[in-house]
Protein backbone atom coordinates (compact mmCIF):
# COMPACT_ATOMS: atom_id res chain seq x y z
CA UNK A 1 -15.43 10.51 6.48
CA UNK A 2 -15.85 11.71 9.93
CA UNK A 3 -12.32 12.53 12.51
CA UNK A 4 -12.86 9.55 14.49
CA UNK A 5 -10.72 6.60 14.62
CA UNK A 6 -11.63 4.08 12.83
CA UNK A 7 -12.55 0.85 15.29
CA UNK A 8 -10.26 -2.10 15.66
CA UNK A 9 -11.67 -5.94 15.24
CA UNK A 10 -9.41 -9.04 16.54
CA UNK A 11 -8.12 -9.59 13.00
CA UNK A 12 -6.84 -5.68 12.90
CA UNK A 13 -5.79 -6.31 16.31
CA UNK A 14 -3.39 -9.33 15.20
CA UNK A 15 -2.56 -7.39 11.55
CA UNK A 16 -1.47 -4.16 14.07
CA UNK A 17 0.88 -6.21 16.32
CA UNK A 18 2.43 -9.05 13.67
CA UNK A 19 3.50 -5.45 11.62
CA UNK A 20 4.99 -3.84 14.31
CA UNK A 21 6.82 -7.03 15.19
CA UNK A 22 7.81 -7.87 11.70
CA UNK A 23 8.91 -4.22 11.19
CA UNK A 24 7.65 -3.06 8.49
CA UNK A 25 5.24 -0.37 10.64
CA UNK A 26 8.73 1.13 11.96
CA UNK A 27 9.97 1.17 8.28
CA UNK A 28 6.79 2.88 6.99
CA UNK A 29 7.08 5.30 9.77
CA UNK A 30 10.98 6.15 8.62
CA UNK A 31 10.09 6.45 4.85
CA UNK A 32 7.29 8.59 5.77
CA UNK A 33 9.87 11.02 7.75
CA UNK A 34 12.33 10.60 5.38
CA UNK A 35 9.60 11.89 2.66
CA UNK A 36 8.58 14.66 4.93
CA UNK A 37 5.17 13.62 5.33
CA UNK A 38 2.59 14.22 8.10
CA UNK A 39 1.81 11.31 10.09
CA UNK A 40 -1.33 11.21 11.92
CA UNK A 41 -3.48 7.89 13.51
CA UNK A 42 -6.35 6.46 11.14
CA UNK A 43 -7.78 3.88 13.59
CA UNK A 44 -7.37 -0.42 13.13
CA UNK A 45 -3.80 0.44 13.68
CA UNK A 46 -3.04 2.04 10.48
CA UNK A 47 -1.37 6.07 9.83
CA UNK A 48 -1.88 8.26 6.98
CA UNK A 49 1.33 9.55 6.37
CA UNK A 50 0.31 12.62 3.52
CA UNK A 51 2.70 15.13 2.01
CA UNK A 52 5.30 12.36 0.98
CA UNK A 53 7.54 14.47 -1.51
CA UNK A 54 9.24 12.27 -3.52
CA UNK A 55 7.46 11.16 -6.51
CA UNK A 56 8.67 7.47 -6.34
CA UNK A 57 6.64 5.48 -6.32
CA UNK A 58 4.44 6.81 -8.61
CA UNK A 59 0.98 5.72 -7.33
CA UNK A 60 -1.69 7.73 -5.84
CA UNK A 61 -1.09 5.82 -2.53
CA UNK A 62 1.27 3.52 -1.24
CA UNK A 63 2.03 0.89 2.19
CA UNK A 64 4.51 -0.30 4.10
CA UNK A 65 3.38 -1.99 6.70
CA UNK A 66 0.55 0.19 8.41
CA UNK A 67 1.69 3.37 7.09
CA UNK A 68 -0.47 4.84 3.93
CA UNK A 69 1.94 7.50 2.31
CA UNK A 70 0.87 9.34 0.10
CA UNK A 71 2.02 13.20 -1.78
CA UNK A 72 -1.37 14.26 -1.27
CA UNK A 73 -3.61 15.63 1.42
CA UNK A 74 -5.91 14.39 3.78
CA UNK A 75 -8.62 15.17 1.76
CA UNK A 76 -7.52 13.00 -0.61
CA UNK A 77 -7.46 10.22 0.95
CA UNK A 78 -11.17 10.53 2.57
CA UNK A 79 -12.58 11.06 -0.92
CA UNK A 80 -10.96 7.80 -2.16
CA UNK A 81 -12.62 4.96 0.21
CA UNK A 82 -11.91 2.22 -2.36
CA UNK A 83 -8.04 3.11 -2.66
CA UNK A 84 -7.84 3.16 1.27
CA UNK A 85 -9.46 -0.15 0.91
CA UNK A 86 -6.94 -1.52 -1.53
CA UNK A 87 -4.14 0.10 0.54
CA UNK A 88 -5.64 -1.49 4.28
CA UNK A 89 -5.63 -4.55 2.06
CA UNK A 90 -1.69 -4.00 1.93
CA UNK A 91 -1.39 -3.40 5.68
CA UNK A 92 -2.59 -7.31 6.40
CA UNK A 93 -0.44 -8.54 3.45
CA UNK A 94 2.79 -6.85 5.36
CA UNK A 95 1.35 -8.97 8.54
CA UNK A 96 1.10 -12.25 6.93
CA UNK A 97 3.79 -12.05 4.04
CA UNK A 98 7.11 -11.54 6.79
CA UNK A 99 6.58 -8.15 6.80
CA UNK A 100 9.94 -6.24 5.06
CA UNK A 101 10.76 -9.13 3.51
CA UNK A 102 7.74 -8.64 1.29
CA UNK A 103 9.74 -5.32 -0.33
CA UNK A 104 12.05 -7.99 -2.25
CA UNK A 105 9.39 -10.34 -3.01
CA UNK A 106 7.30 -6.95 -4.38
CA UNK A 107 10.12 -5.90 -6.77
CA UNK A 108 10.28 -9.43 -8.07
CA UNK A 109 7.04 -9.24 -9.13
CA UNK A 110 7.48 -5.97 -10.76
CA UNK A 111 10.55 -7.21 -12.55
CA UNK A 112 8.42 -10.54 -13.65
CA UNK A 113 5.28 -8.14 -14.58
CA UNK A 114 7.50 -5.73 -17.04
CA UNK A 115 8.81 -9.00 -18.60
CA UNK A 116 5.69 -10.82 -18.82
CA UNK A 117 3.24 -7.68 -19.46
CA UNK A 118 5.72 -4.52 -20.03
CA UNK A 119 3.90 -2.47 -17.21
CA UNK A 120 4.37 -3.03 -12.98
CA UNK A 121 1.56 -4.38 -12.27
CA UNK A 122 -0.77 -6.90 -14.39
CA UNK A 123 1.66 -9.74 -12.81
CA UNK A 124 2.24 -8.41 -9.31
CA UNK A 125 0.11 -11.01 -6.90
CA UNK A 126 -0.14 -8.35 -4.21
CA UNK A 127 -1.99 -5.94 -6.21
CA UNK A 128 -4.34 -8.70 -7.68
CA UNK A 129 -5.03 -10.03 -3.74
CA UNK A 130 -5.64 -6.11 -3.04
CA UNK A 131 -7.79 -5.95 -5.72
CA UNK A 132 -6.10 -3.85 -8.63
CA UNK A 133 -9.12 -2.12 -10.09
CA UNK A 134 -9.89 -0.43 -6.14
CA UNK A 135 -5.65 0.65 -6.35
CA UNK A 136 -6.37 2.06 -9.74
CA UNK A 137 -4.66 -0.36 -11.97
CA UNK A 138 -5.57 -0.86 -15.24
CA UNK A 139 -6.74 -4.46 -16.30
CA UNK A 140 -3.81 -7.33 -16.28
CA UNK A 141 -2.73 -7.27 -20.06
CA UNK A 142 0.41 -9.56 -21.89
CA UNK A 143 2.40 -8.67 -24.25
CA UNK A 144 0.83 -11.54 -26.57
CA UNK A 145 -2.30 -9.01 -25.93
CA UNK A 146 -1.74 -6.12 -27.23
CA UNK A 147 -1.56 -5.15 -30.91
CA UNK A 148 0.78 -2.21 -31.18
């Protein structure tokens, strides 16, 4: 993946502004400082914000809003196209679910998932619309499923 920015479209446009109206860019961008990570610009109005510290969440990558946090590098994150898709995928959801208002709605679902599935994310609807294989989720299981 190459340094330049990559280009904004009218949807990416509209996904860029709705998140910094609806907050949740200005709450990525404090978690990321909070976390001690780098921010730097990664074009259609999205950041990669690497370094994060803390290891919560425990994912390779994770939103909120436009921001892309993640404890690894830069590096990283260029290698892994499919997980950047999966995460940009995130950045719209912020726009079009009420942007920090989809935090609650998030860890609903990962309440309902360990209930329904005992893991966080074979019942989450925002990692099925991001496509969970690309985020590196395993299949969507039940507890009915499995044979232990």
């Amino acid at each position: 993946m190459s340094s330049a920015l990559l280009p904004h479209t009218f949807w990416t446009r509209v996904r860029t502004v709705l998140n910094w109206i609806n907050l949740s860019t200005l709450m990525g961008f404090a978690v990321a400082k909070i976390g001690g990570a780098t921010i730097t610009r990664r074009g259609r109005g999205t950041y990669f914000a690497t370094g994060y510290r803390f290891n919560f969440p425990v994912a390779d990558a994770f939103t909120i809003g436009s921001v892309i946090d993640t404890r690894h590098d830069m590096s990283y994150l260029q290698e892994r196209r499919v997980l950047l898709q999966h995460e940009d995928r995130h950045c719209t959801q912020y726009a079009f679910f009420i942007g920090v208002v989809m935090l609650p709605l998030y860890l609903a679902c990962v309440a309902i998932s360990y209930a329904l599935a005992g893991d966080h994310s074979s019942y989450k609807p925002f990692e099925r619309l991001a496509n969970q294989a690309d985020g590196g989720y395993h299949a969507p299981t039940n507890r009915l499923s499995r044979h232990s």
